[in-house]
C-alpha atoms as a PDB file:
ATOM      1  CA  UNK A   1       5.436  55.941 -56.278  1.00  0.00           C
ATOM      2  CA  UNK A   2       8.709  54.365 -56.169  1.00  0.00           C
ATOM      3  CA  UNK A   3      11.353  54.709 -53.353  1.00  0.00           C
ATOM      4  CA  UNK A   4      15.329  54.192 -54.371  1.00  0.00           C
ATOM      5  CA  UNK A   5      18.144  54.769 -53.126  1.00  0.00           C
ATOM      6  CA  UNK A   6      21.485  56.507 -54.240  1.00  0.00           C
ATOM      7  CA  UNK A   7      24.365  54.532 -53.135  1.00  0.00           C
ATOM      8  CA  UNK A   8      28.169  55.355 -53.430  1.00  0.00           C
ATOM      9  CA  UNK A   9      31.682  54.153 -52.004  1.00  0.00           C
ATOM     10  CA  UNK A  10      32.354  56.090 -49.231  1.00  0.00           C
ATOM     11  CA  UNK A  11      35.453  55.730 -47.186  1.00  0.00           C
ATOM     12  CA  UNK A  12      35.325  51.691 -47.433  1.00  0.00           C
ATOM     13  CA  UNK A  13      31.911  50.603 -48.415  1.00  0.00           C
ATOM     14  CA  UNK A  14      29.044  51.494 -50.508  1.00  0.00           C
ATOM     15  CA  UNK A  15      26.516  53.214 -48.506  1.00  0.00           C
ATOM     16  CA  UNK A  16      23.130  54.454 -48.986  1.00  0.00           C
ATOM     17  CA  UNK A  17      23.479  58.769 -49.665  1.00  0.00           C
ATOM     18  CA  UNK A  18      20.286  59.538 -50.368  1.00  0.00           C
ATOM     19  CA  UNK A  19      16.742  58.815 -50.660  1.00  0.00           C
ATOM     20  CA  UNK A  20      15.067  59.180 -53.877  1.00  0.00           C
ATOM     21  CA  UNK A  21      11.213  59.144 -54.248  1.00  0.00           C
ATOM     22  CA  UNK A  22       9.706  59.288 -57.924  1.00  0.00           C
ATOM     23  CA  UNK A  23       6.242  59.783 -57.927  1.00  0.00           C
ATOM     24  CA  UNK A  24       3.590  59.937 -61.345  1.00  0.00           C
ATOM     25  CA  UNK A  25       1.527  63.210 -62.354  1.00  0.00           C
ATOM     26  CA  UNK A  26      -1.638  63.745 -59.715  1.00  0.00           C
ATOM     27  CA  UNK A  27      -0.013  61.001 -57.460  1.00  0.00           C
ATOM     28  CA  UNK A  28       0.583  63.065 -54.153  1.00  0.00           C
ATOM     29  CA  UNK A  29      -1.783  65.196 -52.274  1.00  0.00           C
ATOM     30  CA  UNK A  30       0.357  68.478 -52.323  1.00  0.00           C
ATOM     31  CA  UNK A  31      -1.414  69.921 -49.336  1.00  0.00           C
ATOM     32  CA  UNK A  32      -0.916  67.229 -46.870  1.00  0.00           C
ATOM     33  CA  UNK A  33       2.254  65.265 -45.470  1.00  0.00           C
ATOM     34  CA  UNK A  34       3.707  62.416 -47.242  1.00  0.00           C
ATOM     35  CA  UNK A  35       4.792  59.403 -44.876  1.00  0.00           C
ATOM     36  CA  UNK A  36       7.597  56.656 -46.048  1.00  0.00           C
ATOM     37  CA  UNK A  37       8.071  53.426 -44.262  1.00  0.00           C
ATOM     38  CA  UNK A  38      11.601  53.061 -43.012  1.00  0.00           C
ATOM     39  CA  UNK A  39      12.254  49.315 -43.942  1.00  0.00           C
ATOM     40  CA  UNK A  40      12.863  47.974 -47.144  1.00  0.00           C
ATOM     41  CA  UNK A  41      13.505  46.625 -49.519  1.00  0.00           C
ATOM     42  CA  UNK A  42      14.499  49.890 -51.561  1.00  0.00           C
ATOM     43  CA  UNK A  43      15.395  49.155 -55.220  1.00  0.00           C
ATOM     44  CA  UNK A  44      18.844  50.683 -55.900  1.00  0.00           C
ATOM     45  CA  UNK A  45      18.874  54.297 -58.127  1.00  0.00           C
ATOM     46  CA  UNK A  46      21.354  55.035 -60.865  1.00  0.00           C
ATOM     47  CA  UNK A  47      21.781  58.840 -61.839  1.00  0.00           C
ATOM     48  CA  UNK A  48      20.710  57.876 -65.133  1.00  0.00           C
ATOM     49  CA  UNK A  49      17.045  57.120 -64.401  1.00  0.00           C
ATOM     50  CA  UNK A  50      16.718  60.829 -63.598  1.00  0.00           C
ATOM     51  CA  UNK A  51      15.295  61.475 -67.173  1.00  0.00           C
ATOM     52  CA  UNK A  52      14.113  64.461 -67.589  1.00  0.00           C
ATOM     53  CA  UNK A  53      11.823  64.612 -64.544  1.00  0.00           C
ATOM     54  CA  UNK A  54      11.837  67.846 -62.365  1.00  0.00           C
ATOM     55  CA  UNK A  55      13.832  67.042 -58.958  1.00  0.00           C
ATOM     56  CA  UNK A  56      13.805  68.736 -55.480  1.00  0.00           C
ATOM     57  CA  UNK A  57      15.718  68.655 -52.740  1.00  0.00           C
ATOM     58  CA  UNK A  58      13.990  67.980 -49.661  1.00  0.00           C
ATOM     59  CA  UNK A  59      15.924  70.331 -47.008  1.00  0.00           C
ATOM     60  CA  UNK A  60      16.205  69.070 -43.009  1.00  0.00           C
ATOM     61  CA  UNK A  61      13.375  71.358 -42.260  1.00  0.00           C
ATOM     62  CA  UNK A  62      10.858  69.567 -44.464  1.00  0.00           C
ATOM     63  CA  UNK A  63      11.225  66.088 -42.653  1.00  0.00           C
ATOM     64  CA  UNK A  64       9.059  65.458 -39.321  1.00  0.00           C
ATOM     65  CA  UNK A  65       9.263  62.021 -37.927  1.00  0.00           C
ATOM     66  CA  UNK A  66       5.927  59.677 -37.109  1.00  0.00           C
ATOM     67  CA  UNK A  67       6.141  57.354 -34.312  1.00  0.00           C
ATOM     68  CA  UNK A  68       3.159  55.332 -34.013  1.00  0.00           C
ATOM     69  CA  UNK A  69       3.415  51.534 -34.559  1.00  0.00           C
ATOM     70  CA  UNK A  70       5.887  51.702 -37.174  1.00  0.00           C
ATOM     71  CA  UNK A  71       7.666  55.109 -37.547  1.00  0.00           C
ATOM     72  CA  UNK A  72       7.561  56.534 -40.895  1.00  0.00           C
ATOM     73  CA  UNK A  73       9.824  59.397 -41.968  1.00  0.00           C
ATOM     74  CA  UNK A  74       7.657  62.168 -43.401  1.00  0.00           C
ATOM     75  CA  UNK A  75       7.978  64.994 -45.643  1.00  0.00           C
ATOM     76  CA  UNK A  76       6.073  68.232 -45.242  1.00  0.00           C
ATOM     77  CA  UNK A  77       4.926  68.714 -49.207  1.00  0.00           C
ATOM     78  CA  UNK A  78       3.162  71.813 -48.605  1.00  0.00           C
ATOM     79  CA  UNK A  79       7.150  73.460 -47.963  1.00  0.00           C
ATOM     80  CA  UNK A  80       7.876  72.413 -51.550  1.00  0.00           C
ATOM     81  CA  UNK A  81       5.215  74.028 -52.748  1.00  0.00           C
ATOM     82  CA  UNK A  82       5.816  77.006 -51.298  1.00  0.00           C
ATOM     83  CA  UNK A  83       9.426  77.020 -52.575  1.00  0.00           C
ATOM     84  CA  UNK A  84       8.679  75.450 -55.997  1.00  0.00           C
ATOM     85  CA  UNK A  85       5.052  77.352 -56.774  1.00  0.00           C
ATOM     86  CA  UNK A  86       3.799  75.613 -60.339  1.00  0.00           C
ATOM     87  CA  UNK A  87       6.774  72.891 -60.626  1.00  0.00           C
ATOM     88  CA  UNK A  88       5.861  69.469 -62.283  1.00  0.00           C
ATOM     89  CA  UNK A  89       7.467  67.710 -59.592  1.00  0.00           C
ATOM     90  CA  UNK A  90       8.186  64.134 -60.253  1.00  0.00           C
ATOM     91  CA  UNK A  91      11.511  63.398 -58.407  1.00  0.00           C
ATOM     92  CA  UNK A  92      11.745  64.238 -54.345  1.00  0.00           C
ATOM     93  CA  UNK A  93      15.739  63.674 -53.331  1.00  0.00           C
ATOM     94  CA  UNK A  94      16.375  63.439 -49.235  1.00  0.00           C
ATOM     95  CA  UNK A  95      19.616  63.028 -47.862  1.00  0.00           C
ATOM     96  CA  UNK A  96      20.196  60.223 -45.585  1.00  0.00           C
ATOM     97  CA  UNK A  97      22.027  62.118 -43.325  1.00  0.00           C
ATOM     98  CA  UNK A  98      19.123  64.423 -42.818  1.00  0.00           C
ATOM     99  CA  UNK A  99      16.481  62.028 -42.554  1.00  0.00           C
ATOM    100  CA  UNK A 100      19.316  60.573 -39.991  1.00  0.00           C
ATOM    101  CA  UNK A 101      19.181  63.514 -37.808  1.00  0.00           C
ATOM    102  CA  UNK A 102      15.608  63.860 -37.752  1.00  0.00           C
ATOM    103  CA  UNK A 103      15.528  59.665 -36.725  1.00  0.00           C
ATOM    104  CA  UNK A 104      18.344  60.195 -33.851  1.00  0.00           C
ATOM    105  CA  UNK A 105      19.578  57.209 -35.475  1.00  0.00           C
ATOM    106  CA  UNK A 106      21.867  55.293 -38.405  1.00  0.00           C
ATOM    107  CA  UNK A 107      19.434  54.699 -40.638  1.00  0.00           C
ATOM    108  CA  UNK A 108      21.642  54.226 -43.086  1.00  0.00           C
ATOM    109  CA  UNK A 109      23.579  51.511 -41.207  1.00  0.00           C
ATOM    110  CA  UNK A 110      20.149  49.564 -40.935  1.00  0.00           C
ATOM    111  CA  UNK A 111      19.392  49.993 -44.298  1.00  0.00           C
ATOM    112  CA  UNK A 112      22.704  48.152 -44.758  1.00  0.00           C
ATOM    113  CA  UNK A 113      22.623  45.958 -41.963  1.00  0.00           C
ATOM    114  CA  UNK A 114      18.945  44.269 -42.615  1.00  0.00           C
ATOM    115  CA  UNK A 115      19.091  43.537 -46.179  1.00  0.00           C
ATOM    116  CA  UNK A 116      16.542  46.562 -47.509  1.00  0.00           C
ATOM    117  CA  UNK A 117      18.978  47.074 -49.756  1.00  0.00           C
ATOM    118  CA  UNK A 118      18.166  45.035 -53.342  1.00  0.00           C
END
């Protein structure tokens, strides 16, 4: 599994937009929750590395939040199933500002702020 991010110039700055998760055939376990670390680094993503992979958007109500030591942002997979019965999925896409309003926080500003950016 690899975790990117979509950056663009907004306003003044680039800033991270969304988060992009590609994952291999077999990789996830469809039936439980997937949990991401929230620090970096995240590689950069370019629209062109989208290939021809099948993508989903991950929607606010799909994201729960996991604070134990380190919080991770997690994704309910068991919703995309639902929504996407039989898809190859190979390409999760969350937007920053939802995973932002689940996290009560700027995560995006961190991202920026600390480097996890390569």
């Amino acid at each position: 599994m690899r975790l990117a991010l979509y950056c663009d110039f907004v306003v003044d700055r680039i800033r991270p937009l969304q988060l992009v998760i590609l994952t291999q055939p077999g990789e996830l376990d469809w039936a439980e929750n997937l949990y991401l670390p929230l620090s970096g680094p995240f590689e950069r993503f370019e629209p062109e590395q989208f290939d021809d992979r099948i993508g989903v958007s991950v929607l606010l109500e799909d994201l729960v939040l996991k604070r134990e030591e380190d919080e991770e942002l997690g994704i309910v997979l068991p919703n995309l199933t639902q929504r996407h019965p039989g898809a190859d999925i190979g390409l999760l896409i969350v937007q920053i500002a939802d995973a932002e309003e689940v996290l009560e926080y700027k995560w995006g500003e961190r991202l920026i702020e600390n480097g996890w950016i390569e």
